[in-house]
Protein backbone atom coordinates (compact mmCIF):
# COMPACT_ATOMS: atom_id res chain seq x y z
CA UNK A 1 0.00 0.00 0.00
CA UNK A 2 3.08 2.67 0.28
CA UNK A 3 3.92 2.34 -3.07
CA UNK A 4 0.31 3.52 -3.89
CA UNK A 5 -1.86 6.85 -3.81
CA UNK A 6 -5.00 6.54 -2.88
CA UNK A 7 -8.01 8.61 -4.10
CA UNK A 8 -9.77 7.83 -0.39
CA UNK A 9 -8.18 6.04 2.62
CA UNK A 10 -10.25 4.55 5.45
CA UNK A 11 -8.88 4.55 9.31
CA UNK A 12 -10.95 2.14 10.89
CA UNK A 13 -13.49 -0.74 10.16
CA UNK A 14 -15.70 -0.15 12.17
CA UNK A 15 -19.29 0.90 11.45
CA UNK A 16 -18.59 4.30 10.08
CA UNK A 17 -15.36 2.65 7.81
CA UNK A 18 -17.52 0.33 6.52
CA UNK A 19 -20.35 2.26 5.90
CA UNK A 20 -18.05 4.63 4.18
CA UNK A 21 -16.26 1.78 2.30
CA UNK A 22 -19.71 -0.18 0.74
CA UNK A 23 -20.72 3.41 -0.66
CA UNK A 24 -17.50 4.66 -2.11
CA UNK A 25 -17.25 1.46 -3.54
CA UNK A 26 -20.91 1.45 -4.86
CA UNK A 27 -20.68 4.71 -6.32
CA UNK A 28 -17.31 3.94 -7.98
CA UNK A 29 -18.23 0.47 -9.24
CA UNK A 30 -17.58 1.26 -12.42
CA UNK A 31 -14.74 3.87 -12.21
CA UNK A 32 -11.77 1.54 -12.19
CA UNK A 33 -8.48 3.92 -11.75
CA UNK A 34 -9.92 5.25 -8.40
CA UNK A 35 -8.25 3.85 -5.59
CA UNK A 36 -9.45 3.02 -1.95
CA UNK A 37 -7.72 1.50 1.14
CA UNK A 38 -8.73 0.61 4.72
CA UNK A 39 -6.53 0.65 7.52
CA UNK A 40 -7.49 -1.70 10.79
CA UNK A 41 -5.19 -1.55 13.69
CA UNK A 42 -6.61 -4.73 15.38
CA UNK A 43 -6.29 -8.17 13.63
CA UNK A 44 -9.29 -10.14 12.41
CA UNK A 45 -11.36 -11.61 15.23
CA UNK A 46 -14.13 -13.54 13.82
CA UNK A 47 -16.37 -12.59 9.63
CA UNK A 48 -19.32 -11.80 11.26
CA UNK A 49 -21.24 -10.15 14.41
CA UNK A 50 -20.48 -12.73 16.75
CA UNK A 51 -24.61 -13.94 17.32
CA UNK A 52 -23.71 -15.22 14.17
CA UNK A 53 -21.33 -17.73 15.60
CA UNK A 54 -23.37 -20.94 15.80
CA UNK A 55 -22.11 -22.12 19.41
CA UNK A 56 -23.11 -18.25 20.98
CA UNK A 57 -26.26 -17.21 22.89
CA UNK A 58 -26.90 -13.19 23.64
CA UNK A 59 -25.70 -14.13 27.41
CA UNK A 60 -21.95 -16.33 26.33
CA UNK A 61 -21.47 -13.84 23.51
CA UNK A 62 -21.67 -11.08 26.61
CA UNK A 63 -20.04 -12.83 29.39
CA UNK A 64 -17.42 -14.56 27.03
CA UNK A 65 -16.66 -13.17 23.52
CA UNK A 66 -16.78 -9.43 24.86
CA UNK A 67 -14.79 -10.06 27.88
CA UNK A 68 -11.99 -11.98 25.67
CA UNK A 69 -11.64 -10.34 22.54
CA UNK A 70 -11.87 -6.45 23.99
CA UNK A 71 -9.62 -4.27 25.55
CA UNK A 72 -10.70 -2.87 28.97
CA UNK A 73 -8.89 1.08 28.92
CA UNK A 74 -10.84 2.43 31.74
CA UNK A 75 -7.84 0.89 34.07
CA UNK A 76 -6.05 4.31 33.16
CA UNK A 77 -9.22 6.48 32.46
CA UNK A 78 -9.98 6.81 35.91
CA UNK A 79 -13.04 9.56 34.73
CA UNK A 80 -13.69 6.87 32.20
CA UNK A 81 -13.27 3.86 34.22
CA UNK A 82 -15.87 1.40 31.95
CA UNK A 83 -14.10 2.11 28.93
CA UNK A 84 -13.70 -1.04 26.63
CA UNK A 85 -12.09 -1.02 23.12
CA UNK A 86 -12.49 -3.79 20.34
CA UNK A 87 -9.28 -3.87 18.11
CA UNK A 88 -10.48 -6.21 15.73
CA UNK A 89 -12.05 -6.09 11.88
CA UNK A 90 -15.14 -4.72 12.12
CA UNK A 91 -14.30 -3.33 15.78
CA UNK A 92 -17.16 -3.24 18.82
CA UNK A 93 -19.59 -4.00 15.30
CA UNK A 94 -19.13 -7.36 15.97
CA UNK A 95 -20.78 -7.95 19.86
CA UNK A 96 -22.88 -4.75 19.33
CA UNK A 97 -26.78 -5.46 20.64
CA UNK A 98 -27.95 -4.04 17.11
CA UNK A 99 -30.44 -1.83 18.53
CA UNK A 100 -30.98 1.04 15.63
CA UNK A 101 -33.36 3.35 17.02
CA UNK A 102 -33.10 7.15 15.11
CA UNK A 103 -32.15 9.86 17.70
CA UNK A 104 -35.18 12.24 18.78
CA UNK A 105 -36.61 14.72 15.98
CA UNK A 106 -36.32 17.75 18.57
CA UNK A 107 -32.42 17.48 18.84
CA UNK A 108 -32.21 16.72 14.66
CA UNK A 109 -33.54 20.17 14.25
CA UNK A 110 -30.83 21.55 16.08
CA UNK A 111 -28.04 19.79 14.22
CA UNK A 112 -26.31 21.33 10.96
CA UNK A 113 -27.88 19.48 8.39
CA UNK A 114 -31.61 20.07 6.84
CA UNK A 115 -34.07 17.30 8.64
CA UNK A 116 -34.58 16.44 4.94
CA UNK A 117 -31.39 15.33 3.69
CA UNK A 118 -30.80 13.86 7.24
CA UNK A 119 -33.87 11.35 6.56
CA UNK A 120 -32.71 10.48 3.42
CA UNK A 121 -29.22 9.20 4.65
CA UNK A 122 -31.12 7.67 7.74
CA UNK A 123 -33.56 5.67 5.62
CA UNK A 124 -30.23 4.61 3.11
CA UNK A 125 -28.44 3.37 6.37
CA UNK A 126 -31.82 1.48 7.47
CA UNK A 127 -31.68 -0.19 4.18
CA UNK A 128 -27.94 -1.31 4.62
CA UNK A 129 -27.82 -2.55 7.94
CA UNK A 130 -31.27 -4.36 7.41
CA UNK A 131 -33.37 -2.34 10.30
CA UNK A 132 -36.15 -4.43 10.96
CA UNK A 133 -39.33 -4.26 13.90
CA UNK A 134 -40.00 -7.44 13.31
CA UNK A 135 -37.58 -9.52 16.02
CA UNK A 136 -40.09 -10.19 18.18
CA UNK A 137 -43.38 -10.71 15.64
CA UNK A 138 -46.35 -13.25 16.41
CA UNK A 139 -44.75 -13.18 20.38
CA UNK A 140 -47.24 -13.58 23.09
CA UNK A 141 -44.78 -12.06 25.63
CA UNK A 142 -44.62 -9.15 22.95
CA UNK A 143 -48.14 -8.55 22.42
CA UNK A 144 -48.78 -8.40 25.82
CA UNK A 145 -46.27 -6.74 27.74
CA UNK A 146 -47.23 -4.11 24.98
CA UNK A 147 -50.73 -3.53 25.85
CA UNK A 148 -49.42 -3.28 29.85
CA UNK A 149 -47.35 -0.37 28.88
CA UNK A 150 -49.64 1.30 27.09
CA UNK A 151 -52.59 0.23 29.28
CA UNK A 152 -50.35 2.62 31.81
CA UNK A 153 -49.77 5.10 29.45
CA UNK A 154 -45.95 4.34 28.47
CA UNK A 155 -47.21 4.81 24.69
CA UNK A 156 -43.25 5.51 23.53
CA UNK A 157 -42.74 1.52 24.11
CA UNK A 158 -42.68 -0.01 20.63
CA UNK A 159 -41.45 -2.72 18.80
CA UNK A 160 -37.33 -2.40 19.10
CA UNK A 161 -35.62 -1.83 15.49
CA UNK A 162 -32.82 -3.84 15.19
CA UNK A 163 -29.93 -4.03 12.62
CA UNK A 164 -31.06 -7.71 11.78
CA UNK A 165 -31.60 -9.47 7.81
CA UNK A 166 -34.59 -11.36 8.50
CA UNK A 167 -34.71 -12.35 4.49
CA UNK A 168 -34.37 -16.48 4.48
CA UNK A 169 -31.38 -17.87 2.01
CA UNK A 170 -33.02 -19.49 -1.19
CA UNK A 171 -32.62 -19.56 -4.50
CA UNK A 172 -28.89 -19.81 -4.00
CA UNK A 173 -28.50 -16.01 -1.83
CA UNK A 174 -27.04 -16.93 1.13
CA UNK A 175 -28.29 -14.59 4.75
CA UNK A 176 -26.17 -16.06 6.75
CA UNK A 177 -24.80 -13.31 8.63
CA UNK A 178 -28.39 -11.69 9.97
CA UNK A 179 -27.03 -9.71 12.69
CA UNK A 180 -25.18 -6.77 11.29
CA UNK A 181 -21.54 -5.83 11.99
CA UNK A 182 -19.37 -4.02 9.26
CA UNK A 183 -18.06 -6.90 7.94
CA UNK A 184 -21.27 -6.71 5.70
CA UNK A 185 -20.70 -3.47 4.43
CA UNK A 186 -17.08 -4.64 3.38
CA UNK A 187 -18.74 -7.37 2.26
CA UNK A 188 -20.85 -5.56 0.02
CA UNK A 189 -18.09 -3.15 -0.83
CA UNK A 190 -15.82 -6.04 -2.07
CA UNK A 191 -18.56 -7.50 -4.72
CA UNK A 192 -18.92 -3.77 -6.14
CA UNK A 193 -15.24 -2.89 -6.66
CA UNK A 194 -11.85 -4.21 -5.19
CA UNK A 195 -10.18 -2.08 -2.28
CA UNK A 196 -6.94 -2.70 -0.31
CA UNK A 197 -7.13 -4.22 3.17
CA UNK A 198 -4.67 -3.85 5.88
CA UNK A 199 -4.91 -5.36 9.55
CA UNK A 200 -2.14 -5.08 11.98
CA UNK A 201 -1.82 -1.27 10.90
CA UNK A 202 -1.83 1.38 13.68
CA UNK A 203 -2.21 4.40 11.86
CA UNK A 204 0.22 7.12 14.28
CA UNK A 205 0.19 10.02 12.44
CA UNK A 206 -1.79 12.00 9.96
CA UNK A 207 0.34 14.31 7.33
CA UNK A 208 -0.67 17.37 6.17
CA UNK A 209 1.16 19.83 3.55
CA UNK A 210 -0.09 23.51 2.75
CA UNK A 211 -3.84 22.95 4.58
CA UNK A 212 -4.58 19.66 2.59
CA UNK A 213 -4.10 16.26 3.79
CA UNK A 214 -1.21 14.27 2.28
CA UNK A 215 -1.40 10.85 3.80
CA UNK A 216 -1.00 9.03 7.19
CA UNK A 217 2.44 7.28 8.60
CA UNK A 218 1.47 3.78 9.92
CA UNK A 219 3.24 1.07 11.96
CA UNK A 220 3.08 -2.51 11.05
CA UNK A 221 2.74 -5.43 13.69
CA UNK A 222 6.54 -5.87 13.57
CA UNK A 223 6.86 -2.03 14.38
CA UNK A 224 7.95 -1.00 10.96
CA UNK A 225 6.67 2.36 9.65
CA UNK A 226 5.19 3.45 6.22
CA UNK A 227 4.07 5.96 4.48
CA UNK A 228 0.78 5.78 2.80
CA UNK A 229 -0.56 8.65 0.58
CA UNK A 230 -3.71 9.88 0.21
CA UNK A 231 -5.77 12.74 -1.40
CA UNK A 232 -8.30 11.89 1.07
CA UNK A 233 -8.20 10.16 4.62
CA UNK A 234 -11.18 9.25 6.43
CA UNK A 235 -10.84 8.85 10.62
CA UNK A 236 -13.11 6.22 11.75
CA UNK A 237 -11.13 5.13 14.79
CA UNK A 238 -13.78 5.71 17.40
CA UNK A 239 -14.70 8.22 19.71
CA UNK A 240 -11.54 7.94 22.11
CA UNK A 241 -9.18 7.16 19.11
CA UNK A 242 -9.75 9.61 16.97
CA UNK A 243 -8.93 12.86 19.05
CA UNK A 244 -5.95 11.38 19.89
CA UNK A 245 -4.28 10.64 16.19
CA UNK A 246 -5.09 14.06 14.85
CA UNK A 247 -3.99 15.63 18.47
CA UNK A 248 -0.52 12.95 17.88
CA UNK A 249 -0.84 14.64 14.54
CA UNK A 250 -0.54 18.35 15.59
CA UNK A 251 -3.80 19.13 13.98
CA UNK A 252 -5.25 22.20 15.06
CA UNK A 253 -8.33 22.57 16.18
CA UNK A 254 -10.10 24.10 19.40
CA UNK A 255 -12.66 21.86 19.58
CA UNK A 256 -11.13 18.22 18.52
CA UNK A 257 -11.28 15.65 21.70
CA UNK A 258 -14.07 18.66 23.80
CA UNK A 259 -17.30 17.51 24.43
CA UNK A 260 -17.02 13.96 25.27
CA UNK A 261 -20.60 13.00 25.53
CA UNK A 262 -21.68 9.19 26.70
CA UNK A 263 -24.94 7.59 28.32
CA UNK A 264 -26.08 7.68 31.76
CA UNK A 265 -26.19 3.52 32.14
CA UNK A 266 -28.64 1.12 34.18
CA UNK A 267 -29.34 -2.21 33.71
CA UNK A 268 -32.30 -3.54 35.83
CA UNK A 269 -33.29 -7.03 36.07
CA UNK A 270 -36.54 -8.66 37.06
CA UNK A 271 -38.95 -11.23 36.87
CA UNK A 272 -42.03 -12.45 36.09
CA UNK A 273 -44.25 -15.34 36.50
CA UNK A 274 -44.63 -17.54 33.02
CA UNK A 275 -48.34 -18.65 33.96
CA UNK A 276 -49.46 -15.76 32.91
CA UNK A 277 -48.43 -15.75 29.07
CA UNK A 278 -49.54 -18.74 26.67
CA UNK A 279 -47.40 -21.57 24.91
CA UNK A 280 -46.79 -18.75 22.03
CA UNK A 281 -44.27 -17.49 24.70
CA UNK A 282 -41.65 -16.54 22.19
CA UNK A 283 -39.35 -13.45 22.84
CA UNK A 284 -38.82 -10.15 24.23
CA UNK A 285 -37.74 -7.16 22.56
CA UNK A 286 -39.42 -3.65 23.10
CA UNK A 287 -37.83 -0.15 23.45
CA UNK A 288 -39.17 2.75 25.36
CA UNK A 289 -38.16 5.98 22.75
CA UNK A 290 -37.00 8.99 24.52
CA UNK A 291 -39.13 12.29 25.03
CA UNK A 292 -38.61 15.74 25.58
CA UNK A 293 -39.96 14.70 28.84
CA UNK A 294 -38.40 11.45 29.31
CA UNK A 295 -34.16 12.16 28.17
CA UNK A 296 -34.01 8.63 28.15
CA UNK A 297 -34.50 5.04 26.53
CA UNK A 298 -35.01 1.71 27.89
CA UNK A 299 -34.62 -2.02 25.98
CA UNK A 300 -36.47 -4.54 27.42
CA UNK A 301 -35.38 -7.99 26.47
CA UNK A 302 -36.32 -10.83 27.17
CA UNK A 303 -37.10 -14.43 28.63
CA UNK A 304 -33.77 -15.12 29.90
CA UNK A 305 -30.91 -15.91 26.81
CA UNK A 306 -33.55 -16.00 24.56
CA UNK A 307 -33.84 -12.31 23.57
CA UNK A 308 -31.26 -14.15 20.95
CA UNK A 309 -30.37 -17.73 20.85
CA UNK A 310 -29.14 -20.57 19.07
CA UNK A 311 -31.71 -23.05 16.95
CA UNK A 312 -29.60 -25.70 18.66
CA UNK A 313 -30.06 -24.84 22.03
CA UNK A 314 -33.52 -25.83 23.91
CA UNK A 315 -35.71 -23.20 24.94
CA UNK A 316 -35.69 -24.43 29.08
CA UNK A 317 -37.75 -22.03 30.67
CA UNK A 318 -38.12 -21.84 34.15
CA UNK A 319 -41.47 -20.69 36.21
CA UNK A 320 -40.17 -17.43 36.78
CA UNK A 321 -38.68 -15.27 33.65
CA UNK A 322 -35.96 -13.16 33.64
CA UNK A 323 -36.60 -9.66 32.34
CA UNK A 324 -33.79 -6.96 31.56
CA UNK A 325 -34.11 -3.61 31.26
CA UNK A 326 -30.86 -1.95 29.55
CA UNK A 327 -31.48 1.71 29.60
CA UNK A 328 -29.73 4.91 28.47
CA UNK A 329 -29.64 9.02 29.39
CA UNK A 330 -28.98 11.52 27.82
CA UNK A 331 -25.36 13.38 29.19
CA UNK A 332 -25.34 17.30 28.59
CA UNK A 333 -22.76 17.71 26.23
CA UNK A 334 -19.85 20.27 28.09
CA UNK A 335 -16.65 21.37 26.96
CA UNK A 336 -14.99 20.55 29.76
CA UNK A 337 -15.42 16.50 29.16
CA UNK A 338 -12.56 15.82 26.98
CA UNK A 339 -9.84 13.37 25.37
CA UNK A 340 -6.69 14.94 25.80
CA UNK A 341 -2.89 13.66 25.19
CA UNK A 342 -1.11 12.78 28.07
CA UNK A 343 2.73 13.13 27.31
CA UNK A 344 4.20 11.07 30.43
CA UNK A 345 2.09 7.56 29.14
CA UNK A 346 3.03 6.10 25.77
CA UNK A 347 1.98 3.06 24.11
CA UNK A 348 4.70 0.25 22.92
CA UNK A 349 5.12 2.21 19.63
CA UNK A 350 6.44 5.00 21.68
CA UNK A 351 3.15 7.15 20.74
CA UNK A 352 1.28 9.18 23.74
CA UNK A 353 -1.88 8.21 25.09
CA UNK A 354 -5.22 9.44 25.53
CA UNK A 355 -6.46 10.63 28.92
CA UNK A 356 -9.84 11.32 29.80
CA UNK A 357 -11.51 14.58 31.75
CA UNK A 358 -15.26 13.77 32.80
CA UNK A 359 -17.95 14.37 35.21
CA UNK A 360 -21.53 14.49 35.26
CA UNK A 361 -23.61 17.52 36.02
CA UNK A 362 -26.55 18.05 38.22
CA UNK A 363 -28.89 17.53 35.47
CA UNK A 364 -27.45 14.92 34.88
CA UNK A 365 -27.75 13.06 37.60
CA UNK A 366 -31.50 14.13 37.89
CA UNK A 367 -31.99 12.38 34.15
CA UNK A 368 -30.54 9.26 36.43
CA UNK A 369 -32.91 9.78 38.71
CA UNK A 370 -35.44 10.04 35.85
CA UNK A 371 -34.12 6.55 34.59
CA UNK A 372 -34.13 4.54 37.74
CA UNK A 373 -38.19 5.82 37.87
CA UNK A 374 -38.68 4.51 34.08
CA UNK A 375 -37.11 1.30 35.03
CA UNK A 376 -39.51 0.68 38.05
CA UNK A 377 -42.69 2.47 36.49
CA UNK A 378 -42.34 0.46 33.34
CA UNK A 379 -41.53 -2.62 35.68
CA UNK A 380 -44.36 -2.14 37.48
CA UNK A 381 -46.86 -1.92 34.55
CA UNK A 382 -45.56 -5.02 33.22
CA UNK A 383 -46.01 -6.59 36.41
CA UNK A 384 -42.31 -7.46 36.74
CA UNK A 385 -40.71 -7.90 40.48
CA UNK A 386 -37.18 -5.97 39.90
CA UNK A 387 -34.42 -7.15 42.13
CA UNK A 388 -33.19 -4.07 43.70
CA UNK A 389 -29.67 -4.60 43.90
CA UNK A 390 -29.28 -4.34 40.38
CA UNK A 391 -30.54 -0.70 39.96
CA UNK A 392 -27.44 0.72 40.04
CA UNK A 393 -25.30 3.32 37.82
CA UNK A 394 -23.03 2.20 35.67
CA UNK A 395 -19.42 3.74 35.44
CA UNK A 396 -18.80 6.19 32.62
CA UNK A 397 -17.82 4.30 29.47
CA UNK A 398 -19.80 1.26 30.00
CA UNK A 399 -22.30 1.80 27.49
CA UNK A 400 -19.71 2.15 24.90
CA UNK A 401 -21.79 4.94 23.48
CA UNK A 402 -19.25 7.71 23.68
CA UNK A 403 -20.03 10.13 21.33
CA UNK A 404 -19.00 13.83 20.11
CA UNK A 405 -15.19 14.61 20.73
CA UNK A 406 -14.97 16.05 16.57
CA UNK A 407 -18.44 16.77 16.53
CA UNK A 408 -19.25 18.57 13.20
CA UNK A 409 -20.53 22.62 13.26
CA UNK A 410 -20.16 25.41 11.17
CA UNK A 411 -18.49 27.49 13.82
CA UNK A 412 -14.78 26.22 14.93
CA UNK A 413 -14.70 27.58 18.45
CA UNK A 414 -17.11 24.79 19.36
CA UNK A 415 -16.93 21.79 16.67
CA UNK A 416 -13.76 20.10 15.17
CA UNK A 417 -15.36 19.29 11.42
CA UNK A 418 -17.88 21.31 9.02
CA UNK A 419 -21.18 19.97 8.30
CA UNK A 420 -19.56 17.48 5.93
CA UNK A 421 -17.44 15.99 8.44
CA UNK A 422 -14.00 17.64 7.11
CA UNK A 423 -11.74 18.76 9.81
CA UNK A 424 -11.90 22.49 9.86
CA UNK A 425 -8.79 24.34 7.79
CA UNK A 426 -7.54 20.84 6.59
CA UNK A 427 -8.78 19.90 2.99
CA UNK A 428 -8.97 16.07 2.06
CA UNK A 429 -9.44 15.12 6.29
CA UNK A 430 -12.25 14.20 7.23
CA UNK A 431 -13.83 12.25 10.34
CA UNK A 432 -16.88 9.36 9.99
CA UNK A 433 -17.44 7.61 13.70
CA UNK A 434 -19.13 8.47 16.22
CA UNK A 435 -16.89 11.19 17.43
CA UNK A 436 -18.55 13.04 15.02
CA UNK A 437 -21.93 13.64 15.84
CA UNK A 438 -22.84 16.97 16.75
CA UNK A 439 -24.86 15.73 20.10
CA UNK A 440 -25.96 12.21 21.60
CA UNK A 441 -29.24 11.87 22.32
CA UNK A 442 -30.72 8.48 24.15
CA UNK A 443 -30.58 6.95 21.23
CA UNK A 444 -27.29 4.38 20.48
CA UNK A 445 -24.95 5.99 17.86
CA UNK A 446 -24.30 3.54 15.59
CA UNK A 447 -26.86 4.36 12.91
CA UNK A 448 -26.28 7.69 13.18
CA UNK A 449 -23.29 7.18 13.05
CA UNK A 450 -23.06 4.79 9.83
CA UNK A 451 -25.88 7.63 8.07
CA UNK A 452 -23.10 10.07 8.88
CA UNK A 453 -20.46 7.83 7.09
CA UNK A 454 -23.01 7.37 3.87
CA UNK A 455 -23.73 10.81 3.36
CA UNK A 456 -19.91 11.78 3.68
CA UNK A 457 -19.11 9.56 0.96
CA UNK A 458 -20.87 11.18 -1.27
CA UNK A 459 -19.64 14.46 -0.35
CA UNK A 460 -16.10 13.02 -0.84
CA UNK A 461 -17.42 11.55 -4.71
CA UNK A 462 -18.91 14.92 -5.70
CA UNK A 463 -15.80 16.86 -4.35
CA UNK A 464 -13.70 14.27 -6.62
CA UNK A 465 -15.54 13.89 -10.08
């Protein structure tokens, strides 16, 4: 790859990469002398989203292929402490819960971008990751835990959309992976047009000559360096990541690593006696959108494993069923939360670290308040018996939601891209994770995050033809 120049080149595989990736490559499908890479500074782990694996249940792909294939960073985030990184293809992709829920319409109106043209890109990422309501169809646990929320006037509880190609293989096309990671939009990308693929390459250093990006300096896994040039680069190495390659990079910007924004995190468990549903039992799997009223969200998931399980694996259910309630707040995004470099701690490759600066404020911690009461009123319209002791806050960085530290603005005091996602006063560098987003909401980032990648692409192909 250092002996070529690349029209675009990718930092990152993870759900913005990719979804940047499978529409460059669609869009130049038939323009053969353009040339795109992808970087990946993790190895590959496994070709799919790991519910895909046929010996994994939602509970052993939490408990097992999370706890052994990530990277727990909080350890030295102290502000951060439940910070966990995936260095892998396809990066946390691959053991996220899928949930694709589209952030509330009251903070869209807000952002930089016309509501219009955000729906478009919205309902083109829908269509690529496969965003279905149907998970939990023809359920009798659905249907009527439901009508008990509504019956008690929770009307935002719904049918949970979830990243998940529910088409059957026949007639030779093969849906074998049906829980989305990137991998599928590589995938997809590699039938459309070829692209070069590196793992084992930590990108170090973005270069930049007269205000336009030049290329990026990368380290192999035997710790040799190269040069790899680019007329444009896309950052997609995550939220904590990014920040700290273009700050490595002496990139200039007020803004790039502020406003570290993540989720205020419960998970509340519960049960509930079986007698009262019929043989139809099937699954669990609402969410509770956020409101102007309400910051928050709440998944509810449920019997026991089998939110998600294995056609293998016998459905043993026991008298009384195990209910979850995974729920996220909204975190007022400050300047003062932050990714910075610390100097004094360097990584093997001799590169400084990232620290993190965070706290939450008073309103914050009222929107936890406000999510602890969701939990037990929606509980106790479902007629669920919540075991106390799990109501508890999560530490910052659990969620793996963080969100926001290059969010994209038009003014540069306060946001580290432009509307398009390029890096303010650097042409060619551009940013497509979830670092980018001008605010989190309740909602999960990762289709935001992937429409964000989509709709940059195209900016990048216009800009180019």
């Amino acid at each position: 790859m250092s002996g070529t120049e690349y029209d675009v080149l990718i930092v990152g595989s993870g759900p913005g990469g990719g979804a940047a990736l499978q529409r460059l490559c669609q869009l130049w499908k038939k323009q053969g002398a353009k040339k795109i890479g992808i970087l990946e500074k993790g190895d590959k782990l496994f070709h799919s989203h790991g519910q895909n694996i046929p010996t994994q249940n939602v509970n052993t792909s939490r408990d097992q292929l999370i706890a052994y294939n990530s990277t727990t960073i909080g350890d030295r985030l102290p502000q951060f402490s439940g910070a966990r990184m995936i260095y892998a293809l396809g990066g946390r992709s691959l053991l996220w819960n899928c949930a694709t829920p589209r952030p509330i319409d009251e903070e869209l109106r807000k952002w930089p971008i016309h509501p219009r043209e955000l729906d478009v890109y919205y309902r083109t990422a829908e269509r690529l990751l496969h965003v279905t309501t149907d998970w939990a169809k023809g359920s009798s646990l659905q249907e009527q835990m439901l009508r008990r929320l509504h019956g008690a006037g929770i009307l935002e509880a719904q049918d949970m959309p979830l990243a998940l190609d529910l088409a059957p293989s026949r007639q030779g096309e093969v849906h074998s992976n049906a829980w989305y990671s990137s991998i599928n939009a590589m995938a997809a990308a590699l039938f459309d047009r070829p692209y070069d693929l590196a793992v084992d390459a930590y990108v170090y250093r973005v270069r930049t000559q007269g205000g336009k990006v030049s290329g990026v300096d990368v380290y192999d896994a035997d710790k040799k360096s190269h040069r790899i040039r680019a007329k444009n680069v896309v950052v997609s190495a995550s939220t904590l990541e990014t920040p700290r390659l273009l700050l490595n990079s002496n990139i200039k910007g007020d803004a790039i690593g502020r406003y570290l924004t993540g989720h205020v995190s419960m998970i509340g468990i519960g049960t509930v006696s079986r007698r009262q549903f019929s043989d139809r039992l099937g699954n669990l799997s609402i969410l509770k959108f956020e409101t102007e009223d309400d910051p928050y969200q709440i998944q509810i998931l449920g019997p026991d494993q089998y939110w998600s399980y294995q056609q293998f694996e016998d459905k043993a259910l026991k008298d009384q069923l195990m209910i979850v309630y995974a729920t996220f707040g909204r975190v007022e995004p400050r300047r003062e939360n932050r990714v910075y470099i610390d100097q004094s701690q360097k990584d093997e490759y001799g590169v400084p670290m990232q620290q993190v600066q965070y706290s939450l404020s008073n309103k914050d911690r009222q929107t936890a308040e406000q999510v602890e009461q969701g939990i037990r009123k929606s509980a106790a319209a479902m007629g669920v018996t919540l075991d106390e002791s799990s109501l508890v806050l999560r530490p910052p960085g659990a969620d793996m939601h963080e969100a926001s530290t290059c969010r994209m603005g038009n003014d540069p005091a306060t946001s580290a891209t432009n509307p398009h996602g390029q890096i303010h006063g650097v042409q060619g560098l551009y940013v497509a994770d979830n670092s980018v987003l001008p605010t989190l909401t309740a909602a999960g980032p990762t289709l935001t995050g992937s429409a964000l990648a989509i709709r940059l692409a195209d900016h990048i192909v216009r800009q180019s033809s």
